[in-house]
C-alpha atoms as a PDB file:
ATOM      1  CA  UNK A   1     -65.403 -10.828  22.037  1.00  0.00           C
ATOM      2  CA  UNK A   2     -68.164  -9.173  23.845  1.00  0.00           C
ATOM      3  CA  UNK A   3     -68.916  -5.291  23.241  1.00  0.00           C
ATOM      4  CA  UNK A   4     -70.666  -3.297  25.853  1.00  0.00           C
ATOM      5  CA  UNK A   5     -73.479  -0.992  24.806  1.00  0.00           C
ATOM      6  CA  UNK A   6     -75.380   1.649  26.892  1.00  0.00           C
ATOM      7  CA  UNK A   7     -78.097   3.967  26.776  1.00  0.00           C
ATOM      8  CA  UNK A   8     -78.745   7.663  28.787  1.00  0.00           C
ATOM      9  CA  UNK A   9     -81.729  10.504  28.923  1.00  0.00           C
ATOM     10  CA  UNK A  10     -80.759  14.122  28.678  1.00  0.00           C
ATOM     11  CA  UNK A  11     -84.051  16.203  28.779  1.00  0.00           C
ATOM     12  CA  UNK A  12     -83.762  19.287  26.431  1.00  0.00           C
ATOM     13  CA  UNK A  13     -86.744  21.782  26.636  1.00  0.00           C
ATOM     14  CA  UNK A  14     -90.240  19.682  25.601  1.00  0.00           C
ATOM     15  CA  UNK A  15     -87.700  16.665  23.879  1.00  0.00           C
ATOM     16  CA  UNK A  16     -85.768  13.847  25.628  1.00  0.00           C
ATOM     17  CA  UNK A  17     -82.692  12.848  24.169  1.00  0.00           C
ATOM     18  CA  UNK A  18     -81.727   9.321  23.872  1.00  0.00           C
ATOM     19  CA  UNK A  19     -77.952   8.549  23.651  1.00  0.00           C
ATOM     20  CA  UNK A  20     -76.341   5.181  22.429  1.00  0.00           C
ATOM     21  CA  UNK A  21     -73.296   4.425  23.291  1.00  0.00           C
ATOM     22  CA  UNK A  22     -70.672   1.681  22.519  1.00  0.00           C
ATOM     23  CA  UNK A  23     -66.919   0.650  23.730  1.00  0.00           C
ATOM     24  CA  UNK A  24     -65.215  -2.334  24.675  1.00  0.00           C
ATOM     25  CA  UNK A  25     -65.072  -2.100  28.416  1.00  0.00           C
ATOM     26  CA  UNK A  26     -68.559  -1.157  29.854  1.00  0.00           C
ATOM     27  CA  UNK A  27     -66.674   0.422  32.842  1.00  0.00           C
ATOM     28  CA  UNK A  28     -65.034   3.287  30.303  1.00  0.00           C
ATOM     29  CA  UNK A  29     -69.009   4.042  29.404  1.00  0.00           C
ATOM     30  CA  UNK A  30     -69.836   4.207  32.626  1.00  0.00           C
ATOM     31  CA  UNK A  31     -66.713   6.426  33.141  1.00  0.00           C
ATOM     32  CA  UNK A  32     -67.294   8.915  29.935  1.00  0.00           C
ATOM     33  CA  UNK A  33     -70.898   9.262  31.063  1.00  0.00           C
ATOM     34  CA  UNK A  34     -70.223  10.343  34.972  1.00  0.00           C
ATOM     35  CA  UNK A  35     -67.496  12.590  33.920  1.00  0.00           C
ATOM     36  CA  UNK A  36     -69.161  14.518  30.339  1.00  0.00           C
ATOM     37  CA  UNK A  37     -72.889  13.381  31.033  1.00  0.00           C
ATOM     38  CA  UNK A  38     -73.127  13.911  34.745  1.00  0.00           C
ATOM     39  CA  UNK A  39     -76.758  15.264  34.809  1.00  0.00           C
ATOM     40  CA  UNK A  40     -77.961  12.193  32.215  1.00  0.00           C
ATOM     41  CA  UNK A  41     -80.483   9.247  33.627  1.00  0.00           C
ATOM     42  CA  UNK A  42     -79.069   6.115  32.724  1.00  0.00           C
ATOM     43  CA  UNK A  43     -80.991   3.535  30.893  1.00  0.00           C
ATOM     44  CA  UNK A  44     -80.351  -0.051  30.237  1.00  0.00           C
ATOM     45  CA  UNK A  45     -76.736  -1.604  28.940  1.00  0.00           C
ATOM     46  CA  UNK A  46     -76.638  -4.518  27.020  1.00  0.00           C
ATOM     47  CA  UNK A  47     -73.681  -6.834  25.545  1.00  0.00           C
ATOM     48  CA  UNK A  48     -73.460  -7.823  22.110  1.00  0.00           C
ATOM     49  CA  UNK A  49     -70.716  -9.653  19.409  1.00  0.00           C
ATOM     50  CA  UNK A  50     -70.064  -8.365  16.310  1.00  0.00           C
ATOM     51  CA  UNK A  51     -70.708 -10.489  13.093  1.00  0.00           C
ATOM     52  CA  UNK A  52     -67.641 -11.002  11.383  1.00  0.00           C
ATOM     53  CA  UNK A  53     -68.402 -10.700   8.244  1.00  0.00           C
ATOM     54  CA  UNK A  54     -69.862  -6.879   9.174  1.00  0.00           C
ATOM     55  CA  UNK A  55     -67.735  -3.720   9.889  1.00  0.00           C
ATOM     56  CA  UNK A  56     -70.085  -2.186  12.639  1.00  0.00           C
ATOM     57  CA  UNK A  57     -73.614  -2.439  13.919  1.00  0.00           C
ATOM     58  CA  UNK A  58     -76.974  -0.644  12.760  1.00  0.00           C
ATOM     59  CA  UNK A  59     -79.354   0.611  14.957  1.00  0.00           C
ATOM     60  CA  UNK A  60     -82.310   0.334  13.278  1.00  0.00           C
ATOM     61  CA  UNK A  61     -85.769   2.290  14.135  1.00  0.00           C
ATOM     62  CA  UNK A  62     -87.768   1.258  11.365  1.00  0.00           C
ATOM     63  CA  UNK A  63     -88.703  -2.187  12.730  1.00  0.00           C
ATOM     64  CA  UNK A  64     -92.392  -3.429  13.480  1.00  0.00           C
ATOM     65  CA  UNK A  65     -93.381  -3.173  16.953  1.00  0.00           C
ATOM     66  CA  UNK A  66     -95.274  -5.119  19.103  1.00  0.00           C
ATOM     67  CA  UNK A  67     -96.438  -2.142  21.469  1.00  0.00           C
ATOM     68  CA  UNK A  68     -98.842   1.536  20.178  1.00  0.00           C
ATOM     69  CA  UNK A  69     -96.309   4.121  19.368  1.00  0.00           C
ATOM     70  CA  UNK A  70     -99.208   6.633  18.200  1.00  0.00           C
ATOM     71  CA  UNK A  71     -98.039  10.369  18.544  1.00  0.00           C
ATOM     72  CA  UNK A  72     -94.829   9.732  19.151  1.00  0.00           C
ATOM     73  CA  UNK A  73     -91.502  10.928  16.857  1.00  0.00           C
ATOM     74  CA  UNK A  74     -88.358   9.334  17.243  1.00  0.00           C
ATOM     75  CA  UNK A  75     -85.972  10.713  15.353  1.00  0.00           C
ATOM     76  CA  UNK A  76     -81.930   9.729  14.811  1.00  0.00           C
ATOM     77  CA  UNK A  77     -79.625  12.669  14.426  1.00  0.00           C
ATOM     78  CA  UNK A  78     -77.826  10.526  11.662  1.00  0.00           C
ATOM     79  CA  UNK A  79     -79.648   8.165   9.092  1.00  0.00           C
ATOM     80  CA  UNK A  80     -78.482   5.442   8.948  1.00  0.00           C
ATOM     81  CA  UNK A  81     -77.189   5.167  12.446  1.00  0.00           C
ATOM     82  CA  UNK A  82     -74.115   2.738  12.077  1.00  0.00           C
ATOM     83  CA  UNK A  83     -71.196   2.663  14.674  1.00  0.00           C
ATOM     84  CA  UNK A  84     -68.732   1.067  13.351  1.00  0.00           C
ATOM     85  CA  UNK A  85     -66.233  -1.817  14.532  1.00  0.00           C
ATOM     86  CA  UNK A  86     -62.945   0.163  14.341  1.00  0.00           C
ATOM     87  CA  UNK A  87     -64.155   3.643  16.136  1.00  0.00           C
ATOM     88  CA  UNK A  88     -65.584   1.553  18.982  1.00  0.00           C
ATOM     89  CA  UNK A  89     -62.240  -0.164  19.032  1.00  0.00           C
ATOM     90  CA  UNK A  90     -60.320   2.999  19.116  1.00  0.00           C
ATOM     91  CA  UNK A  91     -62.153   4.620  21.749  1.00  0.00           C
ATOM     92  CA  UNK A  92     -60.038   5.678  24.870  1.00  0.00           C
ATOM     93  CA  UNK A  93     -56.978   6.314  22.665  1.00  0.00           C
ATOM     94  CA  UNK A  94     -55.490   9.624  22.492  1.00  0.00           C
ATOM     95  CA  UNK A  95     -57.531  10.857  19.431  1.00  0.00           C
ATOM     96  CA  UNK A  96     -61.019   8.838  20.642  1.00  0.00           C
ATOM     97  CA  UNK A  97     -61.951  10.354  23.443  1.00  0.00           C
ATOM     98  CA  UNK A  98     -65.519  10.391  22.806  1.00  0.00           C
ATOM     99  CA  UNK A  99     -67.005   6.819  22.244  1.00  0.00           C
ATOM    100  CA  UNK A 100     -69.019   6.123  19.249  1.00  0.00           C
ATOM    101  CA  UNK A 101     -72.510   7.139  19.421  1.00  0.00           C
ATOM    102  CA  UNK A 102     -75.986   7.541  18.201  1.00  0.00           C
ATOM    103  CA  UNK A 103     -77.921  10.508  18.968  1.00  0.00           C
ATOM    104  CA  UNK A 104     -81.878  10.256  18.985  1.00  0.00           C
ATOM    105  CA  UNK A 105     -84.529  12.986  19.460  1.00  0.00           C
ATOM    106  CA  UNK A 106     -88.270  11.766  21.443  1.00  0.00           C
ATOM    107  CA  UNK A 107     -90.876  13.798  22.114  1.00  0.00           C
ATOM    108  CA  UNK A 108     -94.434  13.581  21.858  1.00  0.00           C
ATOM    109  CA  UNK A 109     -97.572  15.101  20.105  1.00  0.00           C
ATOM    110  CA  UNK A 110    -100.545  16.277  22.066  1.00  0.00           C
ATOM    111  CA  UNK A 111    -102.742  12.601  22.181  1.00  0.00           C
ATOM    112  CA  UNK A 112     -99.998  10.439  22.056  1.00  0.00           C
ATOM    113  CA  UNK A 113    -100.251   6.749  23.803  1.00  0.00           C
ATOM    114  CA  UNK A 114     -99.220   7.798  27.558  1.00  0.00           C
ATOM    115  CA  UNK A 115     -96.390   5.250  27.456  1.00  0.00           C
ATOM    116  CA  UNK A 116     -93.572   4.483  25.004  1.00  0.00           C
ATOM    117  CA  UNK A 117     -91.976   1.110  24.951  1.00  0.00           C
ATOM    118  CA  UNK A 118     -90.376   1.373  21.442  1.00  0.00           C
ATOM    119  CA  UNK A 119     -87.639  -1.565  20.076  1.00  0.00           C
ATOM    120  CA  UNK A 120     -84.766  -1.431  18.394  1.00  0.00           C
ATOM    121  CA  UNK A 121     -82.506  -3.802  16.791  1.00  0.00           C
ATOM    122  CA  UNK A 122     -79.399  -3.751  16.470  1.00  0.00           C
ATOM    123  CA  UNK A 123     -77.971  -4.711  13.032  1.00  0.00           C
ATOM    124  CA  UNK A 124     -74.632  -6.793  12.646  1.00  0.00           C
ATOM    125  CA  UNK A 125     -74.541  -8.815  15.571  1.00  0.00           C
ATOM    126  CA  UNK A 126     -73.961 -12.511  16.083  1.00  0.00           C
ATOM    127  CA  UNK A 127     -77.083 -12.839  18.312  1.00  0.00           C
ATOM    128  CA  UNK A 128     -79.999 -10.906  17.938  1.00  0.00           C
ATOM    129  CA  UNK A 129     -80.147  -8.242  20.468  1.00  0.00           C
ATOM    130  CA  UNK A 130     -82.681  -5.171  20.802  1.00  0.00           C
ATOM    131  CA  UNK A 131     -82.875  -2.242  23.480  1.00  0.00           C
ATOM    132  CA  UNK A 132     -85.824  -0.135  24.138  1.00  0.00           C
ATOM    133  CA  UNK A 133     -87.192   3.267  24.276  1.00  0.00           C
ATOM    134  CA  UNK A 134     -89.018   3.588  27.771  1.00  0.00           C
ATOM    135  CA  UNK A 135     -90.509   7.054  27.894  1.00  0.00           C
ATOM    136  CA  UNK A 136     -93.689   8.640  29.338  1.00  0.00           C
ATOM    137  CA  UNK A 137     -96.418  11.445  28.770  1.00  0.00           C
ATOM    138  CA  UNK A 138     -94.909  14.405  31.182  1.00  0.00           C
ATOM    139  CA  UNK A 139     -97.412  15.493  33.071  1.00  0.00           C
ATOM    140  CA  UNK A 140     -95.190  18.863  34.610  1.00  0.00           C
ATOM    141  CA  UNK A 141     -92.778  21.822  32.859  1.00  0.00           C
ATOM    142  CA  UNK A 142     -89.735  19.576  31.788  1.00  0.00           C
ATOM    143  CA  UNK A 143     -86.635  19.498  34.771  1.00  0.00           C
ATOM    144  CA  UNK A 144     -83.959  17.655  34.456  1.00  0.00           C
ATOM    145  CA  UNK A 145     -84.257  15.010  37.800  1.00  0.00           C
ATOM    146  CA  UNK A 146     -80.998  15.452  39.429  1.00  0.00           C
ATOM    147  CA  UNK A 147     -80.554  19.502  38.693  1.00  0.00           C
ATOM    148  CA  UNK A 148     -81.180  21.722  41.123  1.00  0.00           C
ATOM    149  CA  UNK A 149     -84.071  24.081  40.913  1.00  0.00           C
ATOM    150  CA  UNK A 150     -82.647  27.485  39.924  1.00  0.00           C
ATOM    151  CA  UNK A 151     -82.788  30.058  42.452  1.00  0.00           C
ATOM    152  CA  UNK A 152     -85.159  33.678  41.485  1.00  0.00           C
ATOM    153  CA  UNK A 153     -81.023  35.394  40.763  1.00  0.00           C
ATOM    154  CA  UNK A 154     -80.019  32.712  38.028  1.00  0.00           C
ATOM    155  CA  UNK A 155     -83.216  33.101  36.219  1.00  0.00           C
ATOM    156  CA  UNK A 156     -82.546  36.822  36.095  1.00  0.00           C
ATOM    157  CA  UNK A 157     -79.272  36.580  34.987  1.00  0.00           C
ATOM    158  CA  UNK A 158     -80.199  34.061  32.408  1.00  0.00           C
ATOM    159  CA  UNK A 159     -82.515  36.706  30.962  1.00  0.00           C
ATOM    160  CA  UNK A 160     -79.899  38.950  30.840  1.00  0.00           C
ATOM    161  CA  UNK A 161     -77.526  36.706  29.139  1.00  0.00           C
ATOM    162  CA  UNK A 162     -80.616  36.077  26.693  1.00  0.00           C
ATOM    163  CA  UNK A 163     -80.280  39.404  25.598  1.00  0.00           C
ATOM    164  CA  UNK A 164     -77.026  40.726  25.946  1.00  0.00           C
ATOM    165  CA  UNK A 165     -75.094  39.718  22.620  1.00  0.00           C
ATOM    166  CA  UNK A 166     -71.237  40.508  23.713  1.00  0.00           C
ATOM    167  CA  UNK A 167     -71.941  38.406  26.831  1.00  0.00           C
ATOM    168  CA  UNK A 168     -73.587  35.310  24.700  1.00  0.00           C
ATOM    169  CA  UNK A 169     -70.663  35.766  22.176  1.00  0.00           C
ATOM    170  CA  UNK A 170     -68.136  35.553  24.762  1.00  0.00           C
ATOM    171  CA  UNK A 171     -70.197  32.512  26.308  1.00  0.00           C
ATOM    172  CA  UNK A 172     -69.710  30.689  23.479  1.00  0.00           C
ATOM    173  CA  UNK A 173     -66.080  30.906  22.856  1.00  0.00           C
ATOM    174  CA  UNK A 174     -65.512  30.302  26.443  1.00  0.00           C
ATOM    175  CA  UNK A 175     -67.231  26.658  25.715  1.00  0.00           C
ATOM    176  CA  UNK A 176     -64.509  26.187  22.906  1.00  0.00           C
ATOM    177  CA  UNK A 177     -62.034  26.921  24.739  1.00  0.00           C
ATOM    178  CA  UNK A 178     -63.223  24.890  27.580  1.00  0.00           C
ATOM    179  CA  UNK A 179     -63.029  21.853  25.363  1.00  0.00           C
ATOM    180  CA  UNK A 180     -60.474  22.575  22.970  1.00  0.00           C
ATOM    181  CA  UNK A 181     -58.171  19.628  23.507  1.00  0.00           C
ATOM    182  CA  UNK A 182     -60.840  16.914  23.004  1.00  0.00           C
ATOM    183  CA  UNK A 183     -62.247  19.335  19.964  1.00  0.00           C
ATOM    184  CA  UNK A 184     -59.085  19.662  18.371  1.00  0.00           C
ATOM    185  CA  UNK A 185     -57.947  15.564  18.851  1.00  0.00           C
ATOM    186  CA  UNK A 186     -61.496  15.017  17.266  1.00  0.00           C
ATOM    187  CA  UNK A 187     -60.881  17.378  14.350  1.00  0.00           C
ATOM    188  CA  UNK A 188     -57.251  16.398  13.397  1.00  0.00           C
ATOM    189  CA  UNK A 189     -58.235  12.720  11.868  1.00  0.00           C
ATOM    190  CA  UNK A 190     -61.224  14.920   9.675  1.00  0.00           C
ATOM    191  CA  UNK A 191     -59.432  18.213   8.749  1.00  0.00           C
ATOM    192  CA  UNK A 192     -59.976  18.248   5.110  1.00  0.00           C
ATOM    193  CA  UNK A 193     -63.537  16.715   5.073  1.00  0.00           C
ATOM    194  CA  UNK A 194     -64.309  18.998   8.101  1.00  0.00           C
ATOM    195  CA  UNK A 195     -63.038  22.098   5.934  1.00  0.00           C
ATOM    196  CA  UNK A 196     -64.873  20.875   2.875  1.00  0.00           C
ATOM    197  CA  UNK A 197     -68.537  21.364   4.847  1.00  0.00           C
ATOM    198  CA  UNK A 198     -67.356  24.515   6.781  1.00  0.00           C
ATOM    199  CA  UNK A 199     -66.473  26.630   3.435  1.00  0.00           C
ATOM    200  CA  UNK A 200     -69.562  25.169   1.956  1.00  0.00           C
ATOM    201  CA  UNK A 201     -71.244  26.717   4.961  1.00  0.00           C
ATOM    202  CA  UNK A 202     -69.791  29.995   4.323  1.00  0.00           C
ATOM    203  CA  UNK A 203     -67.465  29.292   7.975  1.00  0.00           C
ATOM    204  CA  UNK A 204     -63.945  29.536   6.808  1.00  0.00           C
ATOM    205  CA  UNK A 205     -62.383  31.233   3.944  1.00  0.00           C
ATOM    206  CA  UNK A 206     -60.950  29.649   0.817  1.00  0.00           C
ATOM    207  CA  UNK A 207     -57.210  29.816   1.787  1.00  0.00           C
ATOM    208  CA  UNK A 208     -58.433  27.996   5.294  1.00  0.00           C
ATOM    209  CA  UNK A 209     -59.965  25.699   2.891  1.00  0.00           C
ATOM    210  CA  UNK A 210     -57.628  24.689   0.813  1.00  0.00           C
ATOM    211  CA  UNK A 211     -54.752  24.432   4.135  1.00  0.00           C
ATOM    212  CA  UNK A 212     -57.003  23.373   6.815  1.00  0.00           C
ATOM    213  CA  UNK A 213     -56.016  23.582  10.751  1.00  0.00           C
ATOM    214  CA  UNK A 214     -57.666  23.312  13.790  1.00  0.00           C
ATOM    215  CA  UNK A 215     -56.804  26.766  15.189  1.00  0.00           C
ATOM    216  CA  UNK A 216     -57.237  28.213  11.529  1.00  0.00           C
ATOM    217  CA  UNK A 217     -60.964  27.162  11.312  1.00  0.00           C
ATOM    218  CA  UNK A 218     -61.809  27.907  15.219  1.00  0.00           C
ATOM    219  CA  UNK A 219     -60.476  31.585  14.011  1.00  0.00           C
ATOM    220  CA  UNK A 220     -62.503  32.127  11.358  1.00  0.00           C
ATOM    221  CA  UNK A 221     -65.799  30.496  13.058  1.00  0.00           C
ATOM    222  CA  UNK A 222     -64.667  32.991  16.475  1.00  0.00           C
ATOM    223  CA  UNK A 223     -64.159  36.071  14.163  1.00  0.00           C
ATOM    224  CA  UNK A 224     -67.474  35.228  12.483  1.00  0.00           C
ATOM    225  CA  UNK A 225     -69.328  35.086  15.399  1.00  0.00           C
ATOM    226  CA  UNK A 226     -67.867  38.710  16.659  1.00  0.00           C
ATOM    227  CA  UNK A 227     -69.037  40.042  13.440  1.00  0.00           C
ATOM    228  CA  UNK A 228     -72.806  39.061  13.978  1.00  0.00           C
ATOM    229  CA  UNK A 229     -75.260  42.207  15.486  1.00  0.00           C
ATOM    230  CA  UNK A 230     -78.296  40.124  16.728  1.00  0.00           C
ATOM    231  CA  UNK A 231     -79.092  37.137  18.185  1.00  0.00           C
ATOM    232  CA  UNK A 232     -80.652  35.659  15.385  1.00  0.00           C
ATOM    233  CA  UNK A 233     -77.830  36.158  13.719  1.00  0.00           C
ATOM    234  CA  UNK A 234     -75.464  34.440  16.202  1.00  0.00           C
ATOM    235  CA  UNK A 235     -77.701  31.377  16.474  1.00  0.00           C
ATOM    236  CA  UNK A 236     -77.988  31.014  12.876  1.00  0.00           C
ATOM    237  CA  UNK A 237     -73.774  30.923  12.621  1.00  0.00           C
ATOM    238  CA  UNK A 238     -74.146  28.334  15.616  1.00  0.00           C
ATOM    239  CA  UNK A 239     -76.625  26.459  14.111  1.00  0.00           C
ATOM    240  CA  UNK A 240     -74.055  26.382  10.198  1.00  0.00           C
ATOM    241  CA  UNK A 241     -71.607  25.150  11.696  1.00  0.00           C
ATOM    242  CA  UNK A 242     -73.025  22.409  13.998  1.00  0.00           C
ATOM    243  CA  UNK A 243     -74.744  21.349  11.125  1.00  0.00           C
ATOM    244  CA  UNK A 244     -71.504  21.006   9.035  1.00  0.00           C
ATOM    245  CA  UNK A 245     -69.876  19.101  11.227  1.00  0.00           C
ATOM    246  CA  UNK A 246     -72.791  16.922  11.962  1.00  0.00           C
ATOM    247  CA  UNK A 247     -72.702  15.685   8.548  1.00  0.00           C
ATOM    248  CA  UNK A 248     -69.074  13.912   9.034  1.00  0.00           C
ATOM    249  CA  UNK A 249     -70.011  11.428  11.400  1.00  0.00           C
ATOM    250  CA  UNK A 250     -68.560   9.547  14.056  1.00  0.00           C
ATOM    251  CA  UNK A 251     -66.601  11.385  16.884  1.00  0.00           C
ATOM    252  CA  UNK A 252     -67.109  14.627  14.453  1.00  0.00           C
ATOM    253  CA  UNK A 253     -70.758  14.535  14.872  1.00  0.00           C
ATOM    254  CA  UNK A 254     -70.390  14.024  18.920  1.00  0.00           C
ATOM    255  CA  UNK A 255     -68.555  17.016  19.057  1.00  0.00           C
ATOM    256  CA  UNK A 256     -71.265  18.956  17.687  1.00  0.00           C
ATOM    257  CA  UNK A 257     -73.694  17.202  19.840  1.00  0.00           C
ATOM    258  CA  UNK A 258     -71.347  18.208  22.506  1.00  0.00           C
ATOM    259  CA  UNK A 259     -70.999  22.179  21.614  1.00  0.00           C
ATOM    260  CA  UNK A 260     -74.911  22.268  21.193  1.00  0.00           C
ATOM    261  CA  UNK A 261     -75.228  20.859  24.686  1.00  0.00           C
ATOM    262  CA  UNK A 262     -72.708  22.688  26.198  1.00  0.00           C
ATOM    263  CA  UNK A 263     -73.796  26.388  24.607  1.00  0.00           C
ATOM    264  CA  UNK A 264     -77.765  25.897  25.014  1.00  0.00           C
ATOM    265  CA  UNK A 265     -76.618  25.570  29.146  1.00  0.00           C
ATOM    266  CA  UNK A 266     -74.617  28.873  28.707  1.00  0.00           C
ATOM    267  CA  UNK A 267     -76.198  30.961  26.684  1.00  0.00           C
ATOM    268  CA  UNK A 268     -79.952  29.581  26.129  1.00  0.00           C
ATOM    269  CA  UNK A 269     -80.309  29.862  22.681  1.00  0.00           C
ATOM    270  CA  UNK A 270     -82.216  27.123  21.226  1.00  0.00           C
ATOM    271  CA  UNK A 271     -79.773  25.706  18.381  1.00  0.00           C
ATOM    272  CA  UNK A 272     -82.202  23.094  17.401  1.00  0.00           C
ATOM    273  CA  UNK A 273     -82.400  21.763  13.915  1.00  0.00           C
ATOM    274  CA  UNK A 274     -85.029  23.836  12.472  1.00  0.00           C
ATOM    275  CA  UNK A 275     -83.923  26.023  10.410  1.00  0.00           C
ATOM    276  CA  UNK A 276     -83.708  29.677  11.661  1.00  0.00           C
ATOM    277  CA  UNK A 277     -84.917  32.360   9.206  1.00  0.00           C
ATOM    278  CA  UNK A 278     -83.643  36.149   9.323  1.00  0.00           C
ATOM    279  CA  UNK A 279     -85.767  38.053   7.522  1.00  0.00           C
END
C-alpha cells in the first residue's frame, strides 16, 4: 500500500517552520492543511511503502549532504522524529483528527550559504525515498505571502493586547475553547501520561493527578493562568505546559504545536522554546 506524505512553510518571526505530514489518502492532507493551515505554503508530497518488518518511518536529518548547508540550523521539535504505522493509519477517525507529524524549526545565521537545499531520508520504507528543505536568505522583514498587510488600527491594537494582561489571559482561553473538541479527543487516549508531565510541571494538582480528566486539567491550567500578575509570568505558564505536552508525542505534541500557533496570532507573546527567566 502506498502512503502519502507532504510538506508546508509557516513563517514564525525570523524562523520558517517546516511541517511533515503523513496519512493514507493524500486528499485528507490536502484537506487538514486548507482547513487548520490555511495561511501555510505548500511544499512537495511524495509517496512511500512502509517496510514490513518496521512499525513507522524515521525522518532522519543527520544524513551527509551533497549541497553547503553552512549557517544554517535545522532543528526537529522531537528527536527522533518517527511517525509511526498505526497513528498514520488512524488518522481521520474520531479521536485522530490531527495527522501524524513532524515539526522542524529553519532559520539562518548571519553568513549563511544564500540557498538551502537540505535532504532527508526517510527511514523504514521499502524504497528509498528523501524530501528536501528548499529555503532562502530573506532579504525583507519576514511576512507571511498570502496574509494581508495589517492596517496602522491592528498594529495598535496588537500593542495594546501586548500589554494588557486580563485581555491576553482571556485571549488565551478563548483559543482553548475554540478548539476544545479536537483538544479534548487528542487528550482522552493520553490522560494519565498527559497528567504525569503536567503535575511534574507544577500545572495540575495532585488529586487531578492521580484522577485525570480533560476538563479537570484545562481547570487547573485556566485558574493558573488567572492567578499570574505579569506577562512574563503568563508566558512562562504557556510555555510549562506546551512543553509538557510536547514531550508525549504523536497527536499530543500537535496539539501543542497547535495552541503555540494559535496563541502567538492572538496574543503575540513569543512562546518559543527558550527558556524564559523571571527574575
Amino acid at each position: 500500500m502506498t502512503y502519502a506524505g507532504i510538506t508546508y512553510y509557516e513563517r514564525d518571526g525570523i524562523e520558517d517552520l517546516l511541517i511533515f505530514s503523513a496519512a493514507k489518502k493524500l486528499n485528507a492532507l490536502l484537506q487538514y492543511i486548507k482547513e487548520n493551515h490555511s495561511q501555510a505554503k505548500r511544499g512537495q508530497n511524495l509517496g512511500f511503502s512502509f517496510d514490513p518488518t518496521k512499525s513507522g518511518i524515521e525522518l532522519k536529518f543527520d544524513t551527509p549532504q551533497d549541497e553547503p548547508f553552512t549557517g544554517w540550523t535545522i532543528r526537529p521539535h522531537i528527536n527522533p522524529c518517527i511517525l509511526r504505522r498505526c497513528d498514520i493509519d488512524n488518522f481521520g477517525k474520531e479521536d485522530y483528527p490531527i495527522p501524524p507529524s513532524c515539526h522542524v524549526s529553519v532559520y539562518a545565521s548571519p553568513g549563511a550559504v544564500p540557498i538551502l537545499h537540505y535532504s532527508v531520508p526517510l527511514e523504514g520504507v521499502v524504497e528509498p525515498v528523501s524530501f528536501f528543505i528548499h529555503r532562502a536568505l530573506r532579504t525583507h522583514s519576514p511576512v507571511i505571502e498570502t496574509a494581508e498587510e495589517p492596517s496602522a488600527s491592528a498594529l495598535k491594537q496588537r500593542k495594546r493586547k501586548s500589554t494588557d494582561i486580563k485581555s491576553i489571559t482571556d485571549s488565551l482561553i478563548a483559543v482553548i475553547r475554540n478548539k476544545e473538541v479536537v483538544l479534548s479527543k487528542v487528550f482522552e487516549d493520553s490522560l494519565p501520561d498527559i497528567a504525569l508531565g503536567l503535575s511534574a510541571a507544577n500545572i495540575i494538582t495532585h488529586s487531578v493527578r492521580k484522577n485525570p480528566s480533560y476538563d479537570s486539567i484545562i481547570r487547573n491550567f485556566i485558574t493558573g493562568l488567572e492567578m499570574k500578575s505579569s506577562i512574563a509570568e503568563l508566558e512562562v505558564h504557556c510555555m510549562n505546559f506546551l512543553e509538557a505536552l510536547s514531550t508525549i508525542g504523536g497527536p499530543v505534541t500537535g496539539a501543542a504545536d497547535m495552541l503555540r500557533r494559535k496563541w502567538r496570532e492572538e496574543t503575540n507573546l513569543q512562546l518559543d522554546n527558550k527558556r524564559i527567566k523571571l527574575f
